[in-house]
PDB file of N, CA and C in Angstrom:
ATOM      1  N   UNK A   1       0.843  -1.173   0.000  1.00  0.00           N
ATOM      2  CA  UNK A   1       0.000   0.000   0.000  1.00  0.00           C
ATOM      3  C   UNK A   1       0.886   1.232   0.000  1.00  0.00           C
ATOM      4  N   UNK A   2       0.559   1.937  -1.036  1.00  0.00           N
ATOM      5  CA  UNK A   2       1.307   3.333  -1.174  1.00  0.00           C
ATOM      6  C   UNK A   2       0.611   4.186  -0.643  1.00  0.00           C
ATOM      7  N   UNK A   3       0.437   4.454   0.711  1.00  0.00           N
ATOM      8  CA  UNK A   3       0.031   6.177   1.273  1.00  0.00           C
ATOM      9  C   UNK A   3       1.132   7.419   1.541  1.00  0.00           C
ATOM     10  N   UNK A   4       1.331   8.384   1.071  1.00  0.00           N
ATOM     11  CA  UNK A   4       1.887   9.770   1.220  1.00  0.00           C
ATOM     12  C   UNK A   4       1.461  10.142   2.766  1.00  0.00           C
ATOM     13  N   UNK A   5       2.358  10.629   3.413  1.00  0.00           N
ATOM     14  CA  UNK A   5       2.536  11.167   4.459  1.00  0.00           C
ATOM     15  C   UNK A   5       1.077  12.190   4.321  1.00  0.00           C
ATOM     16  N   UNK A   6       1.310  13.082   3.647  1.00  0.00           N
ATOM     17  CA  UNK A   6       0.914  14.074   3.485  1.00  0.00           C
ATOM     18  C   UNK A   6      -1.362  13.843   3.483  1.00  0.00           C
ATOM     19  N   UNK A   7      -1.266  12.584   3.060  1.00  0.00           N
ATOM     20  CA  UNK A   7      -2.687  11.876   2.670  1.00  0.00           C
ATOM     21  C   UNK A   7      -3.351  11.254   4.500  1.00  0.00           C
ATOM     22  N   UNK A   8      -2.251  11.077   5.213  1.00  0.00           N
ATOM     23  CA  UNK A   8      -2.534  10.636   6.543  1.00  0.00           C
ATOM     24  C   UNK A   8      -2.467  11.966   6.653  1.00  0.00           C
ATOM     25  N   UNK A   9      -1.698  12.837   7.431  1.00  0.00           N
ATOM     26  CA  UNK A   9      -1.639  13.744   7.972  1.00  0.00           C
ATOM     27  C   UNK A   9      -3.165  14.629   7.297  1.00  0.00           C
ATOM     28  N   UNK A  10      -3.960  14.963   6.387  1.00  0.00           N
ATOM     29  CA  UNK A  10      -4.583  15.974   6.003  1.00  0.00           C
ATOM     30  C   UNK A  10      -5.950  14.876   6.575  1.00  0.00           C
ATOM     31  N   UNK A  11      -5.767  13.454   6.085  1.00  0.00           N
ATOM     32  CA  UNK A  11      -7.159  12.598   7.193  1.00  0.00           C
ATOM     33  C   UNK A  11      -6.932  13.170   8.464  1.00  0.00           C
ATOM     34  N   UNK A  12      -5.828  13.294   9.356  1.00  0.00           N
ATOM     35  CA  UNK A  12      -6.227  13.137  10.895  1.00  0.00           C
ATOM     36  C   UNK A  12      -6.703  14.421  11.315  1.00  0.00           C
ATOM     37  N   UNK A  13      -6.239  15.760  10.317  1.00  0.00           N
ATOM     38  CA  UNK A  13      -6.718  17.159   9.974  1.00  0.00           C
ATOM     39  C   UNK A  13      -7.935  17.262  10.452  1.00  0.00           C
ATOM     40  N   UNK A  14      -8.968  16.361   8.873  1.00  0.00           N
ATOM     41  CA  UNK A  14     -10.232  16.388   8.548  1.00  0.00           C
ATOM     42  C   UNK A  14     -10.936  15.852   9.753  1.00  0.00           C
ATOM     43  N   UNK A  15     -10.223  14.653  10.186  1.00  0.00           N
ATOM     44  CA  UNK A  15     -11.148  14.273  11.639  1.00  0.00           C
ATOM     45  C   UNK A  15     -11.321  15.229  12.757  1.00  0.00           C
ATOM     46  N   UNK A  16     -10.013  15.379  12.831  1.00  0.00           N
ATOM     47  CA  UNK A  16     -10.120  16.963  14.096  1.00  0.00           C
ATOM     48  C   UNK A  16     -11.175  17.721  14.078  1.00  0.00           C
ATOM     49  N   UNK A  17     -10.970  18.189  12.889  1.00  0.00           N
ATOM     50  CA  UNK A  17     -12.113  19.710  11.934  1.00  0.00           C
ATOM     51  C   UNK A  17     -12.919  19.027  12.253  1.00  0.00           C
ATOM     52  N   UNK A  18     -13.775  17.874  12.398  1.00  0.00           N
ATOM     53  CA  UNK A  18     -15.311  17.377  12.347  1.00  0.00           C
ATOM     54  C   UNK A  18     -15.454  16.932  13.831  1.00  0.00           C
ATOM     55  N   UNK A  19     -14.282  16.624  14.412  1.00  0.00           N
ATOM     56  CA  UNK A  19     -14.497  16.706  15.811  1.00  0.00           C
ATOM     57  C   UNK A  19     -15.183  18.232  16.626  1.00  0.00           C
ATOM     58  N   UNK A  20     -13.994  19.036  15.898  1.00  0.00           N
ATOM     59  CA  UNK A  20     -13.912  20.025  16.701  1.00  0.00           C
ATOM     60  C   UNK A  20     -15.210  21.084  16.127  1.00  0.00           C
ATOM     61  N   UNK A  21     -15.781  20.698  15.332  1.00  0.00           N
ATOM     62  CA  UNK A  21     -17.166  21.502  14.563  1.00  0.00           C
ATOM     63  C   UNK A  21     -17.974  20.909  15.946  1.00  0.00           C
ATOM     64  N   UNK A  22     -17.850  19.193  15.997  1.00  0.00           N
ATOM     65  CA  UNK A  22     -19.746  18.536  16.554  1.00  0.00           C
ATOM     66  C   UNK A  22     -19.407  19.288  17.766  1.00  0.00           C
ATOM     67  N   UNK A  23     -18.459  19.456  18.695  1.00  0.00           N
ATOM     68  CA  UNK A  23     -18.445  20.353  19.733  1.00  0.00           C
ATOM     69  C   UNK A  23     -18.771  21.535  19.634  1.00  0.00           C
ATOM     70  N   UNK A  24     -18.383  22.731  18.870  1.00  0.00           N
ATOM     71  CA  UNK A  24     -19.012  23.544  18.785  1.00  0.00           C
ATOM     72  C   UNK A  24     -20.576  23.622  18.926  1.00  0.00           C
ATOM     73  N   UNK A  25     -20.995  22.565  17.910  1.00  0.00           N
ATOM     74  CA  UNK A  25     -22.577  22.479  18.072  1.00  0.00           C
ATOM     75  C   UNK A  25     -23.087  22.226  19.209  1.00  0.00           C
ATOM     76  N   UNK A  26     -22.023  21.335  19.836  1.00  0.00           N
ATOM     77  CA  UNK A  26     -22.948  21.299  21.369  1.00  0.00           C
ATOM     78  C   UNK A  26     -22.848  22.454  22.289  1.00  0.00           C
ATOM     79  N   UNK A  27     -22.173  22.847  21.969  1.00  0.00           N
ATOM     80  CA  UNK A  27     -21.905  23.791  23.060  1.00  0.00           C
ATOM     81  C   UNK A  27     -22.575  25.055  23.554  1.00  0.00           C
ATOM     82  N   UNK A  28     -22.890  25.454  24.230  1.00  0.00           N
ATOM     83  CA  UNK A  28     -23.560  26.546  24.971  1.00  0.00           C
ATOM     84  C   UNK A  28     -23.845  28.309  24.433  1.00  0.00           C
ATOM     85  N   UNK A  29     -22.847  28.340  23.477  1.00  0.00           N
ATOM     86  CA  UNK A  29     -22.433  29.430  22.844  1.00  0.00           C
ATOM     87  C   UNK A  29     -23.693  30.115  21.879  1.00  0.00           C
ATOM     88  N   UNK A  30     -23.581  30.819  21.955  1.00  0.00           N
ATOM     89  CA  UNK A  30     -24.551  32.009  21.229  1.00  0.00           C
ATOM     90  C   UNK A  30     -24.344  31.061  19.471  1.00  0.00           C
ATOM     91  N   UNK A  31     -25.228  31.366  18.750  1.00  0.00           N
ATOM     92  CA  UNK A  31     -25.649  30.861  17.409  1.00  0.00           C
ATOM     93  C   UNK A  31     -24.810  31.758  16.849  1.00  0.00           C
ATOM     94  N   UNK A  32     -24.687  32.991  16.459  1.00  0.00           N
ATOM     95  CA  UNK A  32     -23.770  33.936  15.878  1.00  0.00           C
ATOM     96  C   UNK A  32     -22.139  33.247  16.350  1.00  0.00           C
ATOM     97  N   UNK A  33     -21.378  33.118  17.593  1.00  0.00           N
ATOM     98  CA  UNK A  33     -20.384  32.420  17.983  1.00  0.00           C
ATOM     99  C   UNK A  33     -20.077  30.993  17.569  1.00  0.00           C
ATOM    100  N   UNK A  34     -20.991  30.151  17.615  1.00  0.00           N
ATOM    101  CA  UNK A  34     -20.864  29.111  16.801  1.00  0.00           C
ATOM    102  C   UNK A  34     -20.662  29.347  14.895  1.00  0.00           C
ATOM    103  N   UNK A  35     -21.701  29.852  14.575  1.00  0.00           N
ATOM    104  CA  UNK A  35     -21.246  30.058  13.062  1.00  0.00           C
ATOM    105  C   UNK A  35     -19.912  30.750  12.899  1.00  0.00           C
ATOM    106  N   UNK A  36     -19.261  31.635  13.818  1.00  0.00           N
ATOM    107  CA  UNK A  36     -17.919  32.240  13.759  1.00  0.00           C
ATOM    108  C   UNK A  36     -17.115  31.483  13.797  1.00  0.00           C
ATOM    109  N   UNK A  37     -16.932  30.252  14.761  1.00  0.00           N
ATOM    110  CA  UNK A  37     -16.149  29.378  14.923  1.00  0.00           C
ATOM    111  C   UNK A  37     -15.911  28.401  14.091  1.00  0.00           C
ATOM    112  N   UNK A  38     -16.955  27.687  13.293  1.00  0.00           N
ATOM    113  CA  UNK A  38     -17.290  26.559  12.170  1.00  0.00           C
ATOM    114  C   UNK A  38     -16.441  27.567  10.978  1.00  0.00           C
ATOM    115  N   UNK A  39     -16.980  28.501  10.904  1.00  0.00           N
ATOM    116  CA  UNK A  39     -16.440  29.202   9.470  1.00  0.00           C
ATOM    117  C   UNK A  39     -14.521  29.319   9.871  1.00  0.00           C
ATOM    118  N   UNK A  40     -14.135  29.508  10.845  1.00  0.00           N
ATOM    119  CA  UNK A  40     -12.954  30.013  11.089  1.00  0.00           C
ATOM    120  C   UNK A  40     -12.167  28.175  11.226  1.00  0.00           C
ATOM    121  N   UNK A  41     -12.782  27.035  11.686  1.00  0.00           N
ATOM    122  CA  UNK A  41     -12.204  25.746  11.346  1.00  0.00           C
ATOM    123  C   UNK A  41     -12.363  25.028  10.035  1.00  0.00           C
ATOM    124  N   UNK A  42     -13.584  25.426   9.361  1.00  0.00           N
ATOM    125  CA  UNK A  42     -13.651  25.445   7.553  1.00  0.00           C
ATOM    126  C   UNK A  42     -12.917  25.772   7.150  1.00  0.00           C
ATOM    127  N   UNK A  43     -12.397  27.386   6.787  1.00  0.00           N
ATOM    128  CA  UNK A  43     -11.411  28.087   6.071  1.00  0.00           C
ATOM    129  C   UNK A  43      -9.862  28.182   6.628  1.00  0.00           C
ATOM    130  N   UNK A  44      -9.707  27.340   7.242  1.00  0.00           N
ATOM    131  CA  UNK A  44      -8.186  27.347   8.434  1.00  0.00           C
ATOM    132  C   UNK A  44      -8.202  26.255   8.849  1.00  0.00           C
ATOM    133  N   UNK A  45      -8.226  25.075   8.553  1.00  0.00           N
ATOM    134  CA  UNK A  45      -8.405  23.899   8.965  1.00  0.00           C
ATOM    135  C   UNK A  45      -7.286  23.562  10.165  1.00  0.00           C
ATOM    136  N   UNK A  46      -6.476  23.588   9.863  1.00  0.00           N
ATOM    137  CA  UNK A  46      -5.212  23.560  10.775  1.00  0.00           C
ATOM    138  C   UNK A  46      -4.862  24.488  11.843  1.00  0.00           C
ATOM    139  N   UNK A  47      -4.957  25.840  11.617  1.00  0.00           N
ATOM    140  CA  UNK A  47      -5.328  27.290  12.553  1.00  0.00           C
ATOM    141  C   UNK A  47      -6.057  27.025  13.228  1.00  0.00           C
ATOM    142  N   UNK A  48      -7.397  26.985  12.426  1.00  0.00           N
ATOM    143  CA  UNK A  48      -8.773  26.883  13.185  1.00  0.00           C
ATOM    144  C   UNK A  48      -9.040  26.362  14.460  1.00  0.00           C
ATOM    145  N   UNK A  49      -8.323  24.594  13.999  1.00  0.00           N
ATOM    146  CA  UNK A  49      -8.086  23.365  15.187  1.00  0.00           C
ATOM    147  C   UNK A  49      -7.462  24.222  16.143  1.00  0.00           C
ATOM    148  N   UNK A  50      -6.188  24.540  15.875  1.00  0.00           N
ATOM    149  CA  UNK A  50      -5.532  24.886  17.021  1.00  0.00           C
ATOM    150  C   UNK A  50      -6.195  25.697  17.742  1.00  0.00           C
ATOM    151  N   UNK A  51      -6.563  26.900  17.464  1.00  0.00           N
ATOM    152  CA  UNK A  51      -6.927  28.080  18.021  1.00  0.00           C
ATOM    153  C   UNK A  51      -8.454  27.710  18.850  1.00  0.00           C
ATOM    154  N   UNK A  52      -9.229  26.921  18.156  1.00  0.00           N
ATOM    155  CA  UNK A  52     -10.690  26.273  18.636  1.00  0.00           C
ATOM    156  C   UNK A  52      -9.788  25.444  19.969  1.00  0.00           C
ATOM    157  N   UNK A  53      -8.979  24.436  20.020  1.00  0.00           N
ATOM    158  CA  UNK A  53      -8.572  23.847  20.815  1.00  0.00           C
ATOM    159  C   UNK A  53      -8.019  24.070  22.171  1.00  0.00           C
ATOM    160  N   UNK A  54      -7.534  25.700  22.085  1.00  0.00           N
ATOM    161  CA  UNK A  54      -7.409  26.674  23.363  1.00  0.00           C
ATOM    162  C   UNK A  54      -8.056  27.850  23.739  1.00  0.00           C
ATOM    163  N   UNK A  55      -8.868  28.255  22.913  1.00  0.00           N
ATOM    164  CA  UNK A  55      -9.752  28.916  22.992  1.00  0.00           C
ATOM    165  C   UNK A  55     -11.248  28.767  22.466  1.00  0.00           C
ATOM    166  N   UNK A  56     -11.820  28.134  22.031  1.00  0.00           N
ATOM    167  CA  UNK A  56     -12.931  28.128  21.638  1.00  0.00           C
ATOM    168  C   UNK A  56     -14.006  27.160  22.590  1.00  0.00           C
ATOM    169  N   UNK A  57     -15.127  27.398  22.212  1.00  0.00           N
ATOM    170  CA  UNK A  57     -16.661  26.891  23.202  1.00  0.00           C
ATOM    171  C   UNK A  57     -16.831  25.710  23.405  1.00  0.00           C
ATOM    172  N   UNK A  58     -16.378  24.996  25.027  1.00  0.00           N
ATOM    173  CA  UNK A  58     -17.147  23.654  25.312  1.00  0.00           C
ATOM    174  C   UNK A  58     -18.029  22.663  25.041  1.00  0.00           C
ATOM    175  N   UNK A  59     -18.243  22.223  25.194  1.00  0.00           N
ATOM    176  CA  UNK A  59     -19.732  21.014  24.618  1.00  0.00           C
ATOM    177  C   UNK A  59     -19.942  21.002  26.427  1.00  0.00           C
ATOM    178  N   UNK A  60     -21.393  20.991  26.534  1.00  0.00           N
ATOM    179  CA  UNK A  60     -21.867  20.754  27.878  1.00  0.00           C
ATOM    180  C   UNK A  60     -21.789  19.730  28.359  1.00  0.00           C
ATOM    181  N   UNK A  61     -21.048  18.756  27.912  1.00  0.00           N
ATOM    182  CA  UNK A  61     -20.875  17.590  28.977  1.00  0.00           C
ATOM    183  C   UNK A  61     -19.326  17.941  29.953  1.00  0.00           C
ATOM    184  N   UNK A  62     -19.340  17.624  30.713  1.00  0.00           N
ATOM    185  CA  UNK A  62     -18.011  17.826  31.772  1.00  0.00           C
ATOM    186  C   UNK A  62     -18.260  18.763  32.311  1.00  0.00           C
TER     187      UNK A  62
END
């Protein structure tokens, strides 16, 4: 099996990004704040993660 580094690394990306979206949705945050956040891990996939990951809105469980 021939996989590129680059083909793993942009999957574990995409999982993050869809992780880090369904949280947003759960989370507590104003509807305007959520659409800010989804749009800013859409267009910045990699940024986005990070920046959602230390700063951005909880999911109400915990």
């Amino acid at each position: 099996m021939d996989i590129q580094v680059g083909g793993v690394f942009g999957l574990l990306i995409l999982i993050g990004d869809i992780w880090a979206i369904i949280n947003i949705l759960g989370s507590r945050s104003e509807t305007l704040h959520k659409l800010l956040w989804i749009l800013l891990v859409i267009f910045l996939p990699l940024v986005g993660l990070v920046i959602w990951f230390f700063a951005g809105p909880r999911s109400n469980s915990g």
